[in-house]
C-alpha atoms as a PDB file:
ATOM      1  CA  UNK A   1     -58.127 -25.492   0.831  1.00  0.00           C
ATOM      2  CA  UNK A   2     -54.553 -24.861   1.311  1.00  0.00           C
ATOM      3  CA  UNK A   3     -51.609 -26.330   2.867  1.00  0.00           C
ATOM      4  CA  UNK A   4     -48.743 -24.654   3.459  1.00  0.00           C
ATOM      5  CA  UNK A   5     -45.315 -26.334   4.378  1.00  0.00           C
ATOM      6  CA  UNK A   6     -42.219 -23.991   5.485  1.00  0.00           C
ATOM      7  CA  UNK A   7     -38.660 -25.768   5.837  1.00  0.00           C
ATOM      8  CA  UNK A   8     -35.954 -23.841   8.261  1.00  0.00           C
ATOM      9  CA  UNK A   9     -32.741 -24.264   5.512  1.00  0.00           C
ATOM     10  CA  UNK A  10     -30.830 -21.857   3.755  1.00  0.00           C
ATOM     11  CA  UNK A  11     -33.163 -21.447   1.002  1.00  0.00           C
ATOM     12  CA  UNK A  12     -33.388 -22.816  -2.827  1.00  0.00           C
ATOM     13  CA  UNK A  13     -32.077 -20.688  -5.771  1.00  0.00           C
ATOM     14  CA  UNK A  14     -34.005 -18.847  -8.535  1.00  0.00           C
ATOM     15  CA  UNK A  15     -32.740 -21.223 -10.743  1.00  0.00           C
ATOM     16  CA  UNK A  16     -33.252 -24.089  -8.894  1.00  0.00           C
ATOM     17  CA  UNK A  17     -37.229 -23.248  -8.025  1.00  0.00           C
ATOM     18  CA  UNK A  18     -38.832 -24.698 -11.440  1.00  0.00           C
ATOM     19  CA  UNK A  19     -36.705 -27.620 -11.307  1.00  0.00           C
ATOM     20  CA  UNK A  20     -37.821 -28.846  -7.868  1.00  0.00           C
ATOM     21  CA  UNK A  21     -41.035 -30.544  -9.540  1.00  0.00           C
ATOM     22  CA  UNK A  22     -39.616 -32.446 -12.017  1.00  0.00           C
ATOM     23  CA  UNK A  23     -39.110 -36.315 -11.238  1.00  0.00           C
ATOM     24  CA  UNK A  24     -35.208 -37.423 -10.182  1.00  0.00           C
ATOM     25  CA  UNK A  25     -34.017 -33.375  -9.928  1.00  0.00           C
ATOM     26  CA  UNK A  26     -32.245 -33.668  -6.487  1.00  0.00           C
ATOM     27  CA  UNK A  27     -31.170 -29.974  -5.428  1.00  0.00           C
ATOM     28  CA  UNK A  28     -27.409 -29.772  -4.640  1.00  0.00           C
ATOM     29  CA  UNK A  29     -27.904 -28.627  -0.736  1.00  0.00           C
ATOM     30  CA  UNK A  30     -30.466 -31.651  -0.594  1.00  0.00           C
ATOM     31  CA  UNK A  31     -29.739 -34.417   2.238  1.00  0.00           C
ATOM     32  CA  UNK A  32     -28.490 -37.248   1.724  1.00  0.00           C
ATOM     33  CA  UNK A  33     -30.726 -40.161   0.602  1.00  0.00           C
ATOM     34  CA  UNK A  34     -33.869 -40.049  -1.877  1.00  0.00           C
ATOM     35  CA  UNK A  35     -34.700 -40.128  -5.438  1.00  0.00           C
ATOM     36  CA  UNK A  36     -35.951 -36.606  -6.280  1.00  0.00           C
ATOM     37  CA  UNK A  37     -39.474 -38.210  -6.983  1.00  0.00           C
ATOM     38  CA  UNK A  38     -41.774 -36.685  -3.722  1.00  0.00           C
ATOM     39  CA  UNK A  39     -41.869 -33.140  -4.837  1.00  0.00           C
ATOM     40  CA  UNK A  40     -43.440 -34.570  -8.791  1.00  0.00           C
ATOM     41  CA  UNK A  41     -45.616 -37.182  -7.046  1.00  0.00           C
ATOM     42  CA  UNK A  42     -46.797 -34.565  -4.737  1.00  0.00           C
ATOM     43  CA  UNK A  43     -47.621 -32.206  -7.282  1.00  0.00           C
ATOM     44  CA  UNK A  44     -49.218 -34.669 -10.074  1.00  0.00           C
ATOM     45  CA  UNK A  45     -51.357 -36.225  -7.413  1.00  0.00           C
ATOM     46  CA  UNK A  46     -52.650 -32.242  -6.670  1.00  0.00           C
ATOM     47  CA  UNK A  47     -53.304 -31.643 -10.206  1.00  0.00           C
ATOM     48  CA  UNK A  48     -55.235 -34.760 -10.847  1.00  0.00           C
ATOM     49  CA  UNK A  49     -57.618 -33.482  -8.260  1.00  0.00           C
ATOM     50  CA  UNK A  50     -58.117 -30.259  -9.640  1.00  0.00           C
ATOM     51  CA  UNK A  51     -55.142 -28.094  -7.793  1.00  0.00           C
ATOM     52  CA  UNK A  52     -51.859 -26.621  -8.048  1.00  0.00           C
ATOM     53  CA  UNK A  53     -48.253 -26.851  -6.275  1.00  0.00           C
ATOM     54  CA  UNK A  54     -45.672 -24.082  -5.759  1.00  0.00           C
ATOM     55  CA  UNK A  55     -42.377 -23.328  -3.727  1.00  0.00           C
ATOM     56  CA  UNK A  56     -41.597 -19.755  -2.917  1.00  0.00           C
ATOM     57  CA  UNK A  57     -37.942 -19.213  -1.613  1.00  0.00           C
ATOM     58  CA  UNK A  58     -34.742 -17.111  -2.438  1.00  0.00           C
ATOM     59  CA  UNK A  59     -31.260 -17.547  -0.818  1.00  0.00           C
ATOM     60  CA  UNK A  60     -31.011 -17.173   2.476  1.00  0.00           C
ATOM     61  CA  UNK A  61     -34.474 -17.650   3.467  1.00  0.00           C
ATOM     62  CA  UNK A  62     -36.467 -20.577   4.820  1.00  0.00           C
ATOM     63  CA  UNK A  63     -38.421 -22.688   1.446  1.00  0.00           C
ATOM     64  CA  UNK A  64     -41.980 -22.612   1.408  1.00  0.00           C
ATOM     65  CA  UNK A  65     -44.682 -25.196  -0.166  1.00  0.00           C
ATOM     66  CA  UNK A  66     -47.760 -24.439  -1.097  1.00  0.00           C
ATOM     67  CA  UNK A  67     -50.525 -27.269  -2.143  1.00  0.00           C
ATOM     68  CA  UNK A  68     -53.680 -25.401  -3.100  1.00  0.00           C
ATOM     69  CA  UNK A  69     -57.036 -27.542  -3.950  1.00  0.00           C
ATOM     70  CA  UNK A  70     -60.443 -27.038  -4.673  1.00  0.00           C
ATOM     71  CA  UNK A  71     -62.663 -27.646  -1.075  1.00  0.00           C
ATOM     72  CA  UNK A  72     -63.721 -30.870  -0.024  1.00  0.00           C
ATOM     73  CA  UNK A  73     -67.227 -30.786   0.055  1.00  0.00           C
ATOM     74  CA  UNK A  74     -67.588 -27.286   1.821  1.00  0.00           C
ATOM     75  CA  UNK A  75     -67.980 -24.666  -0.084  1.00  0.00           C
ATOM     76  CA  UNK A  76     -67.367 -21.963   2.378  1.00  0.00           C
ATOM     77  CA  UNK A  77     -64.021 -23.956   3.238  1.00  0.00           C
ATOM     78  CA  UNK A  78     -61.710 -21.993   3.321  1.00  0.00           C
ATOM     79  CA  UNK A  79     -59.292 -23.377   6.389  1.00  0.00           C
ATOM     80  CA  UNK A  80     -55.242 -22.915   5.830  1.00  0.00           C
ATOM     81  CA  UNK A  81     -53.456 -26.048   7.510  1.00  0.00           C
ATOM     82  CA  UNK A  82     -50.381 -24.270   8.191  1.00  0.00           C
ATOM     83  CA  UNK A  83     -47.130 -27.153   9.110  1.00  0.00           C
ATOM     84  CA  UNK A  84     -43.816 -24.516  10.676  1.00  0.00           C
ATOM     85  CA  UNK A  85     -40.924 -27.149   9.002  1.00  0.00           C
ATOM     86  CA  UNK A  86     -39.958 -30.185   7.410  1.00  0.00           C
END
């Protein structure tokens, strides 16, 4: 199963990509408010259950999410929940 969630900003820097997991990193271009903590919640909670968390974006371009985890109880599941922004 995978869910995919796709913001409409400017995009997130090469640099900046790794760093968006870890707990209290707050990306400059980041609104106002917030701890930096639901990106490494989000992705810990994943893991525990046997899946993964990336971000895929450059400059420029909208930021992309992707939660991947093993199927619930299907194993032909192979639906992609697909959310356009955040």
């Amino acid at each position: 199963m995978e869910v995919e969630v796709r913001n409409t900003g400017r995009g997130i820097s090469a640099e900046a990509v790794p760093k968006l997991f870890e707990r209290f990193y707050r990306h400059a271009a980041a609104a106002d408010g917030g701890f930096g903590l639901g990106l490494a919640i989000v992705k810990r909670i994943i893991e525990l259950h046997g899946g993964s968390a990336t971000v895929q974006s450059e400059p420029g371009h909208a930021a992309t999410v992707r939660l991947t985890y093993p199927p619930l109880g299907n194993e032909n599941d192979t639906d992609v929940i697909r959310v356009p922004r955040w």
